[in-house]
Protein backbone atom coordinates (compact mmCIF):
# COMPACT_ATOMS: atom_id res chain seq x y z
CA UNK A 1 97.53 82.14 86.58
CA UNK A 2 100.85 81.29 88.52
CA UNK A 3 102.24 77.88 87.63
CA UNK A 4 103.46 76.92 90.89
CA UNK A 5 102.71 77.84 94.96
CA UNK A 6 105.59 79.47 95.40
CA UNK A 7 104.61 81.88 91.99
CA UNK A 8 101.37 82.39 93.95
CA UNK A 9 103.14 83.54 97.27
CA UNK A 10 105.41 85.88 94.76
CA UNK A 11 102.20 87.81 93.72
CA UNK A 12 100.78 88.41 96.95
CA UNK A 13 103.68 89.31 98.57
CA UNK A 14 104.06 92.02 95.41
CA UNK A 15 100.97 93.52 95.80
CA UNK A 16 101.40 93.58 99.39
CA UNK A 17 104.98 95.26 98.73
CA UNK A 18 103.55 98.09 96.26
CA UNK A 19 100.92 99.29 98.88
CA UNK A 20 103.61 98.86 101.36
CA UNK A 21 105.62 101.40 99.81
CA UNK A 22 102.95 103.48 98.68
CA UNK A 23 101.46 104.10 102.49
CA UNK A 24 105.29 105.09 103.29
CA UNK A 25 105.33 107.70 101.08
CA UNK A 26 101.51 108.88 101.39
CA UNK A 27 101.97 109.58 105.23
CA UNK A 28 104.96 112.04 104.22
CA UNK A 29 102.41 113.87 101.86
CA UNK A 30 99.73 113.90 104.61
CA UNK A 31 101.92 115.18 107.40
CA UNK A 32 103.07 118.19 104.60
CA UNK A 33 99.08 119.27 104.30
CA UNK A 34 98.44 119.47 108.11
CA UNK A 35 97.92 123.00 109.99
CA UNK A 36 100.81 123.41 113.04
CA UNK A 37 98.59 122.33 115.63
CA UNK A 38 97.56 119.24 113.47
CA UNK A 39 100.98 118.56 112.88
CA UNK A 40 101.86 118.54 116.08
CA UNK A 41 99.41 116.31 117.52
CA UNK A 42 99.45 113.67 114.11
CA UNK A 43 102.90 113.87 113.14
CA UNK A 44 104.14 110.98 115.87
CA UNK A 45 101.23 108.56 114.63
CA UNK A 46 102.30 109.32 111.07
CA UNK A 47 106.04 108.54 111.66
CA UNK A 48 105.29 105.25 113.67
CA UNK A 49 103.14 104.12 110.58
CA UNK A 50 105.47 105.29 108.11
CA UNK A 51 108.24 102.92 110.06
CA UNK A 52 106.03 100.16 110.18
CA UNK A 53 105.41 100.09 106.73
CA UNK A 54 109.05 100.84 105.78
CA UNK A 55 110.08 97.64 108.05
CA UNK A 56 106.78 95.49 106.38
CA UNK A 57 108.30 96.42 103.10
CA UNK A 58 111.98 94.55 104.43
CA UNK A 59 110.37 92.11 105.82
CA UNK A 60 108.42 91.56 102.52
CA UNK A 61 111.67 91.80 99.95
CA UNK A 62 113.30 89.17 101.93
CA UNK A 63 110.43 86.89 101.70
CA UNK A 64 110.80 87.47 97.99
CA UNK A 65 114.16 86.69 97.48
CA UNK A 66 113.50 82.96 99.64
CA UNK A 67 110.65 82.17 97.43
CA UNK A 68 112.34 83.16 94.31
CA UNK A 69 109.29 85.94 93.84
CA UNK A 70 112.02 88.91 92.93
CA UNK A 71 110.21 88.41 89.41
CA UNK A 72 106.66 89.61 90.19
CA UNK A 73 106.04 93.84 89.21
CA UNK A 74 102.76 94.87 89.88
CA UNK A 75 100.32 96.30 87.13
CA UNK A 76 100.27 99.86 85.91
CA UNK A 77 96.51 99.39 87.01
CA UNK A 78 97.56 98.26 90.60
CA UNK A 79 99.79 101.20 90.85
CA UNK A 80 97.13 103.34 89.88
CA UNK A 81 94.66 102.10 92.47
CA UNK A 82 97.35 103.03 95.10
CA UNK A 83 98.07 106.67 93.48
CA UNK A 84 94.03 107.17 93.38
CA UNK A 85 93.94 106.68 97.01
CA UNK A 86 95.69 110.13 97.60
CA UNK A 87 93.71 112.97 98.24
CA UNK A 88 94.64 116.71 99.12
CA UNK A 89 92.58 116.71 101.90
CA UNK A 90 94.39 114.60 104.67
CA UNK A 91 91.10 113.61 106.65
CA UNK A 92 89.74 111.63 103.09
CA UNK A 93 93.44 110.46 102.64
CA UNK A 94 93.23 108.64 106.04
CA UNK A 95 89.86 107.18 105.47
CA UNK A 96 90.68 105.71 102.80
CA UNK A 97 94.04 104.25 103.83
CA UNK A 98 92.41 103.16 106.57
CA UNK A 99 89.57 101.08 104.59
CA UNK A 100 92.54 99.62 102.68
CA UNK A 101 94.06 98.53 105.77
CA UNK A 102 90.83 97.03 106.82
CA UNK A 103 90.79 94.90 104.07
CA UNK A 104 94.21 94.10 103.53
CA UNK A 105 93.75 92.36 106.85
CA UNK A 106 91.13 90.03 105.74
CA UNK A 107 93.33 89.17 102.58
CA UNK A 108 96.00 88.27 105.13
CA UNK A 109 93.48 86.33 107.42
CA UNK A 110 92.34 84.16 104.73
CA UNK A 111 95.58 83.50 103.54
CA UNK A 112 97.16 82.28 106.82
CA UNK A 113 93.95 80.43 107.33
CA UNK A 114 94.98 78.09 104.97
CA UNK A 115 98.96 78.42 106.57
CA UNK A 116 100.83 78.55 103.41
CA UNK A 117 100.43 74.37 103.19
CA UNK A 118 102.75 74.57 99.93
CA UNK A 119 105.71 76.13 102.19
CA UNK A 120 105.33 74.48 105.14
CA UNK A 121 107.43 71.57 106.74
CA UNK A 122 108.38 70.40 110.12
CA UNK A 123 107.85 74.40 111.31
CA UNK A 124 105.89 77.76 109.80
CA UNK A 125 107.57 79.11 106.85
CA UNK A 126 109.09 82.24 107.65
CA UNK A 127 106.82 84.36 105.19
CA UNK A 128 103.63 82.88 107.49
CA UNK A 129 105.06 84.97 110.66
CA UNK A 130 105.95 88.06 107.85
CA UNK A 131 102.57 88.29 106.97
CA UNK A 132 100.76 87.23 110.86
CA UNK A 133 103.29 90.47 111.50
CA UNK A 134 102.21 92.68 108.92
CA UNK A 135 98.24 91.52 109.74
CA UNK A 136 98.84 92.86 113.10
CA UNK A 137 100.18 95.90 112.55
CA UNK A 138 97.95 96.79 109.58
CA UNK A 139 94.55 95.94 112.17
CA UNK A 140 96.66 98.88 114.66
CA UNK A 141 97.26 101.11 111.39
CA UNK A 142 93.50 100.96 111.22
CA UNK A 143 92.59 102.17 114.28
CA UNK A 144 95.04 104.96 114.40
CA UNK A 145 94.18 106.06 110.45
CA UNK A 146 90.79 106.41 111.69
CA UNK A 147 91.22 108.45 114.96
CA UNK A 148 92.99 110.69 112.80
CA UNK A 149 90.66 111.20 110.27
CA UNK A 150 87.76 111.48 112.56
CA UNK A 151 90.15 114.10 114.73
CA UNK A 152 90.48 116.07 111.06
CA UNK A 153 86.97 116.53 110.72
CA UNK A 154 86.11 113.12 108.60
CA UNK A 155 81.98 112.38 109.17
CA UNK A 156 80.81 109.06 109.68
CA UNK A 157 78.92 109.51 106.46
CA UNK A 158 81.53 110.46 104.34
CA UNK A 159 83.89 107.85 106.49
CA UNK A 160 81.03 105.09 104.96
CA UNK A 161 81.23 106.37 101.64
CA UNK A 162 84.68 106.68 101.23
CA UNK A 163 84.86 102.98 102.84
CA UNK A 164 82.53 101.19 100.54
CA UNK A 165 84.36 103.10 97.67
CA UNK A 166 87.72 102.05 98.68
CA UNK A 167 86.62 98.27 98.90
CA UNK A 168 85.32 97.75 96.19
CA UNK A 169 87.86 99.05 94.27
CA UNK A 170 90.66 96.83 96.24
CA UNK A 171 87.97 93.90 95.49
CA UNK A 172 88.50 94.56 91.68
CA UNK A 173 92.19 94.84 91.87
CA UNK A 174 92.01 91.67 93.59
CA UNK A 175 90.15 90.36 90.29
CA UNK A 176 93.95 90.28 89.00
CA UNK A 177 94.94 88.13 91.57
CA UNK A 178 92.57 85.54 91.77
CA UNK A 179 94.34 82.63 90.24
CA UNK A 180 97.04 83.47 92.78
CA UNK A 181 94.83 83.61 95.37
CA UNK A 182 92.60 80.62 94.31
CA UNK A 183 96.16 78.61 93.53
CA UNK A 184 96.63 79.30 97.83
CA UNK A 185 93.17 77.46 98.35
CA UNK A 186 91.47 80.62 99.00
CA UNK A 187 87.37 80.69 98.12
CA UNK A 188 87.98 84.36 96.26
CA UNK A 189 84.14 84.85 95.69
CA UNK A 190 83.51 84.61 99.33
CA UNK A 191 86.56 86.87 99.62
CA UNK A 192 85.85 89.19 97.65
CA UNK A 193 82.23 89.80 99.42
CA UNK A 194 83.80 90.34 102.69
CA UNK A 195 85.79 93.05 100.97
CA UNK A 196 83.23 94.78 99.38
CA UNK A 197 80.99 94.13 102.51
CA UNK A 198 78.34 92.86 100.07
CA UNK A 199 76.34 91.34 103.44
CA UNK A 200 75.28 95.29 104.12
């Protein structure tokens, strides 16, 4: 468990930064496995995502460096999950990127719920409006990941199952992170429902 708050902001803001990167690059590999008329029509989406997630990433290094959270590397088992998200077929791809998304953005929601208490003063910490930023964009992402897929041919059956699948794996991953997450005042059991959408 991270000794202090700040250690606790460090993690987050590393996991955040390896699926950061990992979306920049997978929208690159997507783009490559579209037909010409696919291309065509996906490739601006793809690029304006890509950006985003390029400028997150920025955004998320600088954070880092105020904190002192340079030190944080994620897992060879979080950089797995992130890998295993990839598939050759660019519809699945986006589903599942866009599941992630989903809950990435009620990660972010329950951490700015509690509004970073441990790095606040007079004013927000800067990392609260990096990450009310990145929650923003991400709940966009979402919307346009899924268009896509559905466009490509995704089903809302297979859209489910490739939902459920990708949150509960996230919720696991998370499993790594709850004394970071717990150390922010977050209730991770509760969390970790939402995720996996255990209500359904």
């Amino acid at each position: 468990m991270p000794a202090t708050h700040d250690q606790a902001v460090a993690a987050l803001v590393g996991l955040l930064r390896a699926g950061e990167q990992s979306a920049e690059q997978a929208f690159g590999r997507i783009a490559s496995r579209l037909s010409a008329t696919q291309f065509a029509h996906a490739l601006p989406h793809l690029q304006a995502i890509a950006a985003d997630e390029a400028r997150h990433d920025r955004l998320l290094a600088r954070a880092a460096g105020a904190i002192d959270g340079a030190w944080f590397r994620p897992s060879s088992r979080v950089r797995r999950f992130f890998m295993r998200l990839e598939s050759r077929d660019p519809a699945t791809h986006l589903a599942r990127i866009a599941s992630l998304d989903g809950a990435v953005c009620q990660v972010l929601s329950a951490v700015l719920s509690k509004r970073l208490s441990g790095l606040h003063t007079t004013s927000p910490h800067p990392i609260t409006t990096t990450l009310a930023t990145i929650r923003a964009d991400e709940g966009r992402h979402v919307r346009i990941a899924r268009t896509l897929a559905r466009e490509l041919g995704e089903d809302t059956a297979s859209f489910r199952a490739f939902d459920l699948e990708t949150r509960h794996c996230f919720a696991d991953i998370l499993g790594q992170f709850e004394g970071a997450l717990a150390m922010l005042g977050i209730d991770t059991v509760t969390l970790g429902g939402r995720i996996r959408r255990d209500e359904q």
